[in-house]
PDB file of N, CA and C in Angstrom:
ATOM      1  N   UNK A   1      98.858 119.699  95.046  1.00  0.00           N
ATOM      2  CA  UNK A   1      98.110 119.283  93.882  1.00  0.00           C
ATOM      3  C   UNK A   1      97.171 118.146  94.285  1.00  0.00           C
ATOM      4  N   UNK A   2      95.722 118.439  94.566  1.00  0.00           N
ATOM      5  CA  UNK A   2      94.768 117.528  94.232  1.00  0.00           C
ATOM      6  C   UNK A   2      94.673 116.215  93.310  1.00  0.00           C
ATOM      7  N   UNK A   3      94.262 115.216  93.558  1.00  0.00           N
ATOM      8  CA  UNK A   3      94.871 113.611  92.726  1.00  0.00           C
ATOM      9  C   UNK A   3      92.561 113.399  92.963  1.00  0.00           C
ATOM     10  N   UNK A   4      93.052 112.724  91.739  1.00  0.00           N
ATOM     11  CA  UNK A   4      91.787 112.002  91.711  1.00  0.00           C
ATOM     12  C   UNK A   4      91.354 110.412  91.629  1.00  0.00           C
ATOM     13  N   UNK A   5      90.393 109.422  91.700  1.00  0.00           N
ATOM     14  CA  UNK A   5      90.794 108.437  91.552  1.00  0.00           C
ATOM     15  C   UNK A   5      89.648 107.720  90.398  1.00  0.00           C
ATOM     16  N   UNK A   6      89.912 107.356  89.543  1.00  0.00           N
ATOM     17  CA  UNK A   6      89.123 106.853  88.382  1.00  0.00           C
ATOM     18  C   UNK A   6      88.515 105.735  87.883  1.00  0.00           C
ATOM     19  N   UNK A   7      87.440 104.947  88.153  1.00  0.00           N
ATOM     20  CA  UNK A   7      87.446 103.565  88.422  1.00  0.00           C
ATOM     21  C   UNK A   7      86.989 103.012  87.067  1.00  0.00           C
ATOM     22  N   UNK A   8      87.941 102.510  86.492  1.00  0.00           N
ATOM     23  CA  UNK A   8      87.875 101.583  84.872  1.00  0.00           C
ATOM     24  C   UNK A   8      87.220 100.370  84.731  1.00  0.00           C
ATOM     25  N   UNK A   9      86.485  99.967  84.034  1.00  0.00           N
ATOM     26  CA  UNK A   9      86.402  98.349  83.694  1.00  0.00           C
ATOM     27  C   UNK A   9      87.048  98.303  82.127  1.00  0.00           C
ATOM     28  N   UNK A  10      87.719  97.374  82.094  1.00  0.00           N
ATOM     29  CA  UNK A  10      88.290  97.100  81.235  1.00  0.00           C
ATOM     30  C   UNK A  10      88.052  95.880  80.827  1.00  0.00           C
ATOM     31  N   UNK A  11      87.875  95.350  79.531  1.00  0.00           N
ATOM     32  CA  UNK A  11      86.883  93.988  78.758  1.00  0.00           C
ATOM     33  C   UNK A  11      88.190  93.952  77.734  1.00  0.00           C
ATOM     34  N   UNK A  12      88.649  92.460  78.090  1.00  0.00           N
ATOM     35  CA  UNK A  12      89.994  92.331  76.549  1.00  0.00           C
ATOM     36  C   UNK A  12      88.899  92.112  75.509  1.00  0.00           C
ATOM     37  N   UNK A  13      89.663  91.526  74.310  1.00  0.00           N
ATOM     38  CA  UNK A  13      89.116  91.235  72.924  1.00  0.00           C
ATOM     39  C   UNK A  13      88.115  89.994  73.205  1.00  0.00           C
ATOM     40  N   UNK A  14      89.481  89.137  73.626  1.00  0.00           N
ATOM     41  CA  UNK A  14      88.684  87.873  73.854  1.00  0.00           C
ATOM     42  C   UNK A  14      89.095  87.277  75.103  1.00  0.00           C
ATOM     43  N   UNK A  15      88.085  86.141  75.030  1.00  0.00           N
ATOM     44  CA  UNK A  15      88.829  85.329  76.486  1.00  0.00           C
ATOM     45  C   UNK A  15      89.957  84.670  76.711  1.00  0.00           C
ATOM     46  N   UNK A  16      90.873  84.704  75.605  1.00  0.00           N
ATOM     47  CA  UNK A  16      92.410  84.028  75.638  1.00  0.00           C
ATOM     48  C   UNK A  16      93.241  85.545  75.761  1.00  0.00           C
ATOM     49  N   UNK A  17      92.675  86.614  76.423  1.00  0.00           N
ATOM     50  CA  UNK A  17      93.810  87.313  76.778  1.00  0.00           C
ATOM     51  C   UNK A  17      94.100  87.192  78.175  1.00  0.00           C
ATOM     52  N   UNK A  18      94.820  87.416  78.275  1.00  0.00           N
ATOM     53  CA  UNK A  18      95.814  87.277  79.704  1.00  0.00           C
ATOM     54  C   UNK A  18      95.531  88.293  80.280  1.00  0.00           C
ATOM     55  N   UNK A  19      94.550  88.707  81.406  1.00  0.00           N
ATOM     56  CA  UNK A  19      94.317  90.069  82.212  1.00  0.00           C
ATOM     57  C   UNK A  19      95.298  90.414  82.944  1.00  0.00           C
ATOM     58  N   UNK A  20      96.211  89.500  83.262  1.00  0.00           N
ATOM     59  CA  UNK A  20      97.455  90.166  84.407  1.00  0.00           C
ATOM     60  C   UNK A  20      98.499  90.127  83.770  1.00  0.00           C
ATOM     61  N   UNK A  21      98.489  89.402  82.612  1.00  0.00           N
ATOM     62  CA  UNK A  21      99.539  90.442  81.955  1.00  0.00           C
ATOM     63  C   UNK A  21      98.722  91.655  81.075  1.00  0.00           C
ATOM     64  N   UNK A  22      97.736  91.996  80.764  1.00  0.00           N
ATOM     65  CA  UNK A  22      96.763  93.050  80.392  1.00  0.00           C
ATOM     66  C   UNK A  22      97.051  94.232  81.444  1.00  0.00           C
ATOM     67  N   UNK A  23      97.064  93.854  82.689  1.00  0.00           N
ATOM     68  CA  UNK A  23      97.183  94.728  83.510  1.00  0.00           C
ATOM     69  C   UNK A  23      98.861  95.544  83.460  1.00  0.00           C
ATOM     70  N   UNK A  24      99.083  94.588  83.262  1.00  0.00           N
ATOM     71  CA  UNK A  24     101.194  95.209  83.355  1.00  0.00           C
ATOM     72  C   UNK A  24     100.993  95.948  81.871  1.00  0.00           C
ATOM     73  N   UNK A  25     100.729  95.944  80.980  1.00  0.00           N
ATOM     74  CA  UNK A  25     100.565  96.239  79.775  1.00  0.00           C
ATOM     75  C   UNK A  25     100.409  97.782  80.272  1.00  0.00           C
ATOM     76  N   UNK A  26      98.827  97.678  80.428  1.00  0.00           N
ATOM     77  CA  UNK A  26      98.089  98.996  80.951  1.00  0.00           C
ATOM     78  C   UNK A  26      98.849  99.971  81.314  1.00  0.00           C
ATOM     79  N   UNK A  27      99.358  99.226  82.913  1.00  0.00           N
ATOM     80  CA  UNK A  27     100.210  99.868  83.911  1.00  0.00           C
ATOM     81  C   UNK A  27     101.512 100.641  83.278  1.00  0.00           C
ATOM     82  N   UNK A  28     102.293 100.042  82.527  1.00  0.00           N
ATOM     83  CA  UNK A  28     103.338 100.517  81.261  1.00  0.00           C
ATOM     84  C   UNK A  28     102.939 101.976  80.553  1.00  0.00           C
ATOM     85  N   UNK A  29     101.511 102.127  79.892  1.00  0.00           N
ATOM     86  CA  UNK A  29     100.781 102.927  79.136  1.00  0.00           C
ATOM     87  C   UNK A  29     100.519 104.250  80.099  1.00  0.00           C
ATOM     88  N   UNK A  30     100.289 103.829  81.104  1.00  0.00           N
ATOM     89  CA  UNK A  30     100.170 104.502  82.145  1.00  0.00           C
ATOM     90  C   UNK A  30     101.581 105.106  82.751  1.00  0.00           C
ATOM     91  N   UNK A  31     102.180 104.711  82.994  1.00  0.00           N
ATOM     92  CA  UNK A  31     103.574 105.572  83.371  1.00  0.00           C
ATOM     93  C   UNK A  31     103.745 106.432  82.174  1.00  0.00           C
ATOM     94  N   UNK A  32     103.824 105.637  80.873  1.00  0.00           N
ATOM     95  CA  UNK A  32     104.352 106.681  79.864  1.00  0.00           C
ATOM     96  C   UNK A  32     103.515 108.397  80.203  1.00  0.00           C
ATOM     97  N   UNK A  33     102.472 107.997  80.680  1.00  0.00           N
ATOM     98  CA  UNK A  33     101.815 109.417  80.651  1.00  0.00           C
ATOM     99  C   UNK A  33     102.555 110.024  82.035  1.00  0.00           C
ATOM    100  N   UNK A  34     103.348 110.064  82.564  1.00  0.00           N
ATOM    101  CA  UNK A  34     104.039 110.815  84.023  1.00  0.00           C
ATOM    102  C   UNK A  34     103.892 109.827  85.193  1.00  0.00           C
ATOM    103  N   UNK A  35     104.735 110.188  85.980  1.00  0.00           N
ATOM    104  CA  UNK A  35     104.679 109.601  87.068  1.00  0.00           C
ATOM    105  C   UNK A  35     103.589 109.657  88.394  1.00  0.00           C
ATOM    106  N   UNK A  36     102.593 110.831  88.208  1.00  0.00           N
ATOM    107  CA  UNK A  36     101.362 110.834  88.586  1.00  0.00           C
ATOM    108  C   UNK A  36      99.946 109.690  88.251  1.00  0.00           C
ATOM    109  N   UNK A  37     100.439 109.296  87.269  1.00  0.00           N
ATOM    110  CA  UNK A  37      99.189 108.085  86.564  1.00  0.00           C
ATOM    111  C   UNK A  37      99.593 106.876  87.090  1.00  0.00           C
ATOM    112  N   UNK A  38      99.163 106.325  87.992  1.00  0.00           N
ATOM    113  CA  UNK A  38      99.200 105.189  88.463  1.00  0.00           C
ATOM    114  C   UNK A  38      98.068 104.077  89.054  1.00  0.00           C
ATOM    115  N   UNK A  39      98.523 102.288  88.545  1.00  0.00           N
ATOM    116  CA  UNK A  39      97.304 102.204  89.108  1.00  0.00           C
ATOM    117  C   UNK A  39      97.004 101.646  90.515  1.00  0.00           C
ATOM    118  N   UNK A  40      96.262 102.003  91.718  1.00  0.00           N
ATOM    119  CA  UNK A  40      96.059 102.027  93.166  1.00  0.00           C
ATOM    120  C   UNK A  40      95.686 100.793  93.026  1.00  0.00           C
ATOM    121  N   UNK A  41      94.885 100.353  92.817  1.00  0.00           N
ATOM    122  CA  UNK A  41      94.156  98.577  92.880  1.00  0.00           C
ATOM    123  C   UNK A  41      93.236  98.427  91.754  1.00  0.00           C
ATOM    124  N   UNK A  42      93.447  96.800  91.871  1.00  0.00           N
ATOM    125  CA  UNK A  42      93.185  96.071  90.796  1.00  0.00           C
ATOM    126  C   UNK A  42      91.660  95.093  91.465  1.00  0.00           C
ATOM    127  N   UNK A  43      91.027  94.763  90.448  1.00  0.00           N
ATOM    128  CA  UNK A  43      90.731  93.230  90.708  1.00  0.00           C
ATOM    129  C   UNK A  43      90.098  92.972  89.242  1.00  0.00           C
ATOM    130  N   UNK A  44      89.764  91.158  89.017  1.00  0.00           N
ATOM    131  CA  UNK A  44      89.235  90.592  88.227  1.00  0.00           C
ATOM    132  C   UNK A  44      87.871  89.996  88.413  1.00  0.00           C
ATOM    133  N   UNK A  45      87.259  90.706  87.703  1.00  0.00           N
ATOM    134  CA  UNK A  45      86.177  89.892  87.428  1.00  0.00           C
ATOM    135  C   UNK A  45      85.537  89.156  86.102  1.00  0.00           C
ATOM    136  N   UNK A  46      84.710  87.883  87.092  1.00  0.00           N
ATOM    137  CA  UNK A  46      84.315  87.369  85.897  1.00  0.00           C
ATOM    138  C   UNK A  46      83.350  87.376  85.260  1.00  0.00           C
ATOM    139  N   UNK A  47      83.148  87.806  83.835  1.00  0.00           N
ATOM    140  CA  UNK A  47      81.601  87.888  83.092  1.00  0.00           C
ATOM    141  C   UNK A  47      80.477  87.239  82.996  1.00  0.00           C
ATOM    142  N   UNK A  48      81.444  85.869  81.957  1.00  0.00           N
ATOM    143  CA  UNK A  48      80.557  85.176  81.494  1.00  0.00           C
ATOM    144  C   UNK A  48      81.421  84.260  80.426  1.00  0.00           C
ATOM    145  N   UNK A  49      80.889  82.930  80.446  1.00  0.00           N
ATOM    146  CA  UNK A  49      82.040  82.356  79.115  1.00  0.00           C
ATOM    147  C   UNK A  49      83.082  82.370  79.282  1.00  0.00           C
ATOM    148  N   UNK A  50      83.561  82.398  80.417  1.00  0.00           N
ATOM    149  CA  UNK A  50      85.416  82.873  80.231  1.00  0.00           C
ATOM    150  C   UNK A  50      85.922  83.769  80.147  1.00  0.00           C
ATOM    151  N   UNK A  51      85.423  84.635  79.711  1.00  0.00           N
ATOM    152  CA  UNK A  51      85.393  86.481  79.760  1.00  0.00           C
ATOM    153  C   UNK A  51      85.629  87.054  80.727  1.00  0.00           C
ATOM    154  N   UNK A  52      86.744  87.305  81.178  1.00  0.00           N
ATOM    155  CA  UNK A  52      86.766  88.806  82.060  1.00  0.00           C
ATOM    156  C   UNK A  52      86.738  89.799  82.609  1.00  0.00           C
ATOM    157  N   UNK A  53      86.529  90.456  83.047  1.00  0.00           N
ATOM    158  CA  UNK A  53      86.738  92.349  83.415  1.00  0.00           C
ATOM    159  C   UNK A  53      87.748  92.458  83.986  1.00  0.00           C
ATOM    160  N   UNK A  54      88.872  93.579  84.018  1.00  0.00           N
ATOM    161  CA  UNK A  54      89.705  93.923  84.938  1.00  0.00           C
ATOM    162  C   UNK A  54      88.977  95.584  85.526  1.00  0.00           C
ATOM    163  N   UNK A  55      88.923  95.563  86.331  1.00  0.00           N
ATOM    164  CA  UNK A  55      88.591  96.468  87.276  1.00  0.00           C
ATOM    165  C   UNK A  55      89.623  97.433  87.922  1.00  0.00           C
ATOM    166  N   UNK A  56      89.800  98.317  87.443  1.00  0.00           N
ATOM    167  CA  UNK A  56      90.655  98.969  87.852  1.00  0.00           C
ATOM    168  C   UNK A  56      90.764 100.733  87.930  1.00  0.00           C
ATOM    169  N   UNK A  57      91.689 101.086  89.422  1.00  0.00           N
ATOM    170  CA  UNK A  57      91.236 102.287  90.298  1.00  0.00           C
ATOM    171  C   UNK A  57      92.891 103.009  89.633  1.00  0.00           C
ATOM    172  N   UNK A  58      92.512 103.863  89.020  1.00  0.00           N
ATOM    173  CA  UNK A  58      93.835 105.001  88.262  1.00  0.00           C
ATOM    174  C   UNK A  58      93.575 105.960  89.589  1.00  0.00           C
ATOM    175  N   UNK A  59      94.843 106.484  89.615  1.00  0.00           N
ATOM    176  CA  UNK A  59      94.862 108.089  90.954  1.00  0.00           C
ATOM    177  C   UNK A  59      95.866 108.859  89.460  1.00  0.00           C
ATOM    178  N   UNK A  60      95.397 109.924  89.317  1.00  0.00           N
ATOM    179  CA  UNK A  60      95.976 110.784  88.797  1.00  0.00           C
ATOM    180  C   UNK A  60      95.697 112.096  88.994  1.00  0.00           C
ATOM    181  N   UNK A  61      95.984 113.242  88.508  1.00  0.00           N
ATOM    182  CA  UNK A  61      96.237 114.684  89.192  1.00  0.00           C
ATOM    183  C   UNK A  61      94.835 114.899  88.825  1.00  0.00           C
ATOM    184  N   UNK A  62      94.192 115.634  89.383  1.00  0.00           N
ATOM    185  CA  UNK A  62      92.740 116.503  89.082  1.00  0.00           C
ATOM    186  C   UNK A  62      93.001 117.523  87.963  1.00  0.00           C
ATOM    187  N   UNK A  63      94.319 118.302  88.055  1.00  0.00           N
ATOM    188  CA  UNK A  63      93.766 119.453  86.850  1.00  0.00           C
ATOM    189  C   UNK A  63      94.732 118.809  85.396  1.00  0.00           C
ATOM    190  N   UNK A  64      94.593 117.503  85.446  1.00  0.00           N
ATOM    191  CA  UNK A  64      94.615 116.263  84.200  1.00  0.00           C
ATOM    192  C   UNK A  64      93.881 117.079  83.140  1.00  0.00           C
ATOM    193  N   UNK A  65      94.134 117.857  82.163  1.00  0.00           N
ATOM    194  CA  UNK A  65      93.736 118.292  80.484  1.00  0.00           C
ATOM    195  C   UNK A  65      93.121 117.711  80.046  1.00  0.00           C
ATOM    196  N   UNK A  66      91.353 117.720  80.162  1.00  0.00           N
ATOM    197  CA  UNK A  66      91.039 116.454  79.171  1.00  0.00           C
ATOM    198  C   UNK A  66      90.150 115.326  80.584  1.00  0.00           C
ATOM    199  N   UNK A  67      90.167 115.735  81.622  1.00  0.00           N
ATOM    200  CA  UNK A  67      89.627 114.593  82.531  1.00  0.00           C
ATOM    201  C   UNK A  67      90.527 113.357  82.080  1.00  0.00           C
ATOM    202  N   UNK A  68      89.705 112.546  82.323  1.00  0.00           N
ATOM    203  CA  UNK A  68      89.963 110.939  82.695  1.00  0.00           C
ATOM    204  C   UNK A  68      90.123 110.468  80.888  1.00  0.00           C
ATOM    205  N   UNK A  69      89.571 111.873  79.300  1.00  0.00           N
ATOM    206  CA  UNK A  69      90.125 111.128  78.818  1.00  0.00           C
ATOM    207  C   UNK A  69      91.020 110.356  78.487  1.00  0.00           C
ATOM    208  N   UNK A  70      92.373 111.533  78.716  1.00  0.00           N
ATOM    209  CA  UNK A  70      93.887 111.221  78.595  1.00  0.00           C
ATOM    210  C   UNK A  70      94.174 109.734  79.001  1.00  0.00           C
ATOM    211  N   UNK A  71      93.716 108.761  79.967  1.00  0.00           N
ATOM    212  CA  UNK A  71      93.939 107.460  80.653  1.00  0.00           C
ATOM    213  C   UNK A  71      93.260 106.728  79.422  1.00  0.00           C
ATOM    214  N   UNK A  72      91.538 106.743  79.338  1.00  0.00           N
ATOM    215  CA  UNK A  72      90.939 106.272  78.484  1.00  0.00           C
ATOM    216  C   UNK A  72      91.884 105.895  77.277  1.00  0.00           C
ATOM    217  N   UNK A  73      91.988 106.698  76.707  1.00  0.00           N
ATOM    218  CA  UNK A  73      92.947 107.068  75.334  1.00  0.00           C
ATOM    219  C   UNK A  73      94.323 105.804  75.657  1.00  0.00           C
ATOM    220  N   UNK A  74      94.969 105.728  76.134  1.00  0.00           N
ATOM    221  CA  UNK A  74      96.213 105.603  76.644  1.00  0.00           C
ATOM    222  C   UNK A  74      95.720 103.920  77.220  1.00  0.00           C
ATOM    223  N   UNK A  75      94.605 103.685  77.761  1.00  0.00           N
ATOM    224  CA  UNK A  75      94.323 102.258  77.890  1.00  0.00           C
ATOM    225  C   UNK A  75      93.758 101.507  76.817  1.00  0.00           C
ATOM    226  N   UNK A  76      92.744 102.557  75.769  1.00  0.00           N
ATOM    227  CA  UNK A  76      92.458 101.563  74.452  1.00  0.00           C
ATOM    228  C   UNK A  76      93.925 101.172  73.393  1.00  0.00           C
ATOM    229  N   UNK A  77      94.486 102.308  73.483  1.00  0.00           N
ATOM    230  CA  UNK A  77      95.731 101.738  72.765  1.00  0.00           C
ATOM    231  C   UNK A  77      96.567 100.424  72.851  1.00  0.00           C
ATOM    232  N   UNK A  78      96.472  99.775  74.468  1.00  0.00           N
ATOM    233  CA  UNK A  78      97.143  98.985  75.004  1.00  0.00           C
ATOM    234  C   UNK A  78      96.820  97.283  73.843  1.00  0.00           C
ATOM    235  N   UNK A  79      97.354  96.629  73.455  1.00  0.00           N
ATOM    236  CA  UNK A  79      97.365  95.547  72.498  1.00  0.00           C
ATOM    237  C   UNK A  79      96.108  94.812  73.690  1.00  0.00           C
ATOM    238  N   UNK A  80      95.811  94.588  73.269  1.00  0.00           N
ATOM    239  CA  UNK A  80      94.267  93.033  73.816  1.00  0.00           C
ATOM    240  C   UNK A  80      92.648  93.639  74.638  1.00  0.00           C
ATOM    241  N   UNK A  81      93.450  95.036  74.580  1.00  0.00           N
ATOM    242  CA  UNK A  81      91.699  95.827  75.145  1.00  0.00           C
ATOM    243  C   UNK A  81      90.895  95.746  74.427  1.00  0.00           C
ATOM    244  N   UNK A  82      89.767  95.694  74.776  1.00  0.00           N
ATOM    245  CA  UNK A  82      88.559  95.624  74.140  1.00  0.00           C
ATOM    246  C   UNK A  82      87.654  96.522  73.832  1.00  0.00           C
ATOM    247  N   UNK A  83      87.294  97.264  75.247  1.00  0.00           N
ATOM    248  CA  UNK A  83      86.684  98.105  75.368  1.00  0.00           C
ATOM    249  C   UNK A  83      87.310  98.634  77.058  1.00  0.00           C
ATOM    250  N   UNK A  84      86.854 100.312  77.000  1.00  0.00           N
ATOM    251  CA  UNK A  84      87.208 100.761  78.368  1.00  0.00           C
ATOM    252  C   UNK A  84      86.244 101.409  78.699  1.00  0.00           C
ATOM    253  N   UNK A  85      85.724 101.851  79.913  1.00  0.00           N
ATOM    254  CA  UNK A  85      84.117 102.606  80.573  1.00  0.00           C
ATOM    255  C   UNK A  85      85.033 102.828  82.023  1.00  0.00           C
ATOM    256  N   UNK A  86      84.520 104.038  81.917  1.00  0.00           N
ATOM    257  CA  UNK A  86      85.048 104.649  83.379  1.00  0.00           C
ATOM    258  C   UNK A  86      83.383 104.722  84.318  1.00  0.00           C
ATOM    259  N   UNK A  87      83.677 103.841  84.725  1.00  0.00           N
ATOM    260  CA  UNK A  87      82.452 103.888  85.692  1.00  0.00           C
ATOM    261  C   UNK A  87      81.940 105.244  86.903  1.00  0.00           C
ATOM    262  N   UNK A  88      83.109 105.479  87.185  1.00  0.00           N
ATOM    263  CA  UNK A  88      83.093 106.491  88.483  1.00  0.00           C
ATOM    264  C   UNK A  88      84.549 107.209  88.734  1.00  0.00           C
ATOM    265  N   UNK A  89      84.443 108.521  89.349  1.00  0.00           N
ATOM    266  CA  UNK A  89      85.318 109.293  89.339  1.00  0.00           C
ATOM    267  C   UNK A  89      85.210 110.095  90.905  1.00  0.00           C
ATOM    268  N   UNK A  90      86.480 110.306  91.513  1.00  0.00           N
ATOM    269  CA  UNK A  90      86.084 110.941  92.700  1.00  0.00           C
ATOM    270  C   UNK A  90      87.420 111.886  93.414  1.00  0.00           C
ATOM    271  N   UNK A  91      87.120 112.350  93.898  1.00  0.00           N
ATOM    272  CA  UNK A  91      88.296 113.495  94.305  1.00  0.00           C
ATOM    273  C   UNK A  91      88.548 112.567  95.702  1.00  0.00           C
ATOM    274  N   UNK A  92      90.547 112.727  95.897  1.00  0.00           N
ATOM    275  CA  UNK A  92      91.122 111.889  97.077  1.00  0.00           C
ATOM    276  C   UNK A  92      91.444 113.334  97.898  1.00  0.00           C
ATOM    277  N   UNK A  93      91.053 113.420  99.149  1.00  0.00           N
ATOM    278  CA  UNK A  93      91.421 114.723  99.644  1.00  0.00           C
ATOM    279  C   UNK A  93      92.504 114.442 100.522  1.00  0.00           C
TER     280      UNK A  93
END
C-alpha cells in the first residue's frame, strides 16, 4: 500500500494558543482516524504579532476516500485551530 505525505499549515484562533500542545491535540485526532495517519514532522513558524503557524507533514495511505480531506476535517475539529490549508501533497515511494 502506497502512503502519501501531506504538508499542512495550521493557524490557531489566537496567539495564546499553545502550538505544542495544538500539535498533541492534532496528533490524537489523527490516530483516531487509524493507525496509518500520522504526523512525520513538525515545525513552528512565526507570523506576525505573536501568531504562529504549525507546519506540519501527515503520511497517510494514498487510496485515503476523500484525499487529504478526511485529515483536513479531523484537524479543524481539533479545539484552538483556526484555520487549515494543505499546501502540498506528494506520493512516498
Amino acid at each position: 500500500m502506497a502512503k502519501v505525505a501531506a504538508f499542512l499549515r495550521v493557524l490557531p484562533v489566537d496567539v495564546d494558543v499553545d502550538v505544542e500542545g495544538l500539535k498533541e491535540k492534532i496528533k490524537e485526532s489523527l490516530t483516531a482516524l487509524g493507525k496509518e495517519f500520522n504526523i512525520h514532522s513538525y515545525k513552528v513558524e512565526p507570523i506576525a504579532f505573536g501568531l504562529k503557524a504549525l507546519k506540519l507533514t501527515v503520511v497517510m495511505p494514498e487510496e485515503t476516500e476523500g484525499g487529504t480531506y478526511i485529515v483536513e476535517e479531523a484537524v479543524k475539529r481539533v479545539e484552538g485551530v483556526g484555520e487549515v490549508e494543505v499546501e502540498f501533497v506528494t506520493r512516498l515511494s
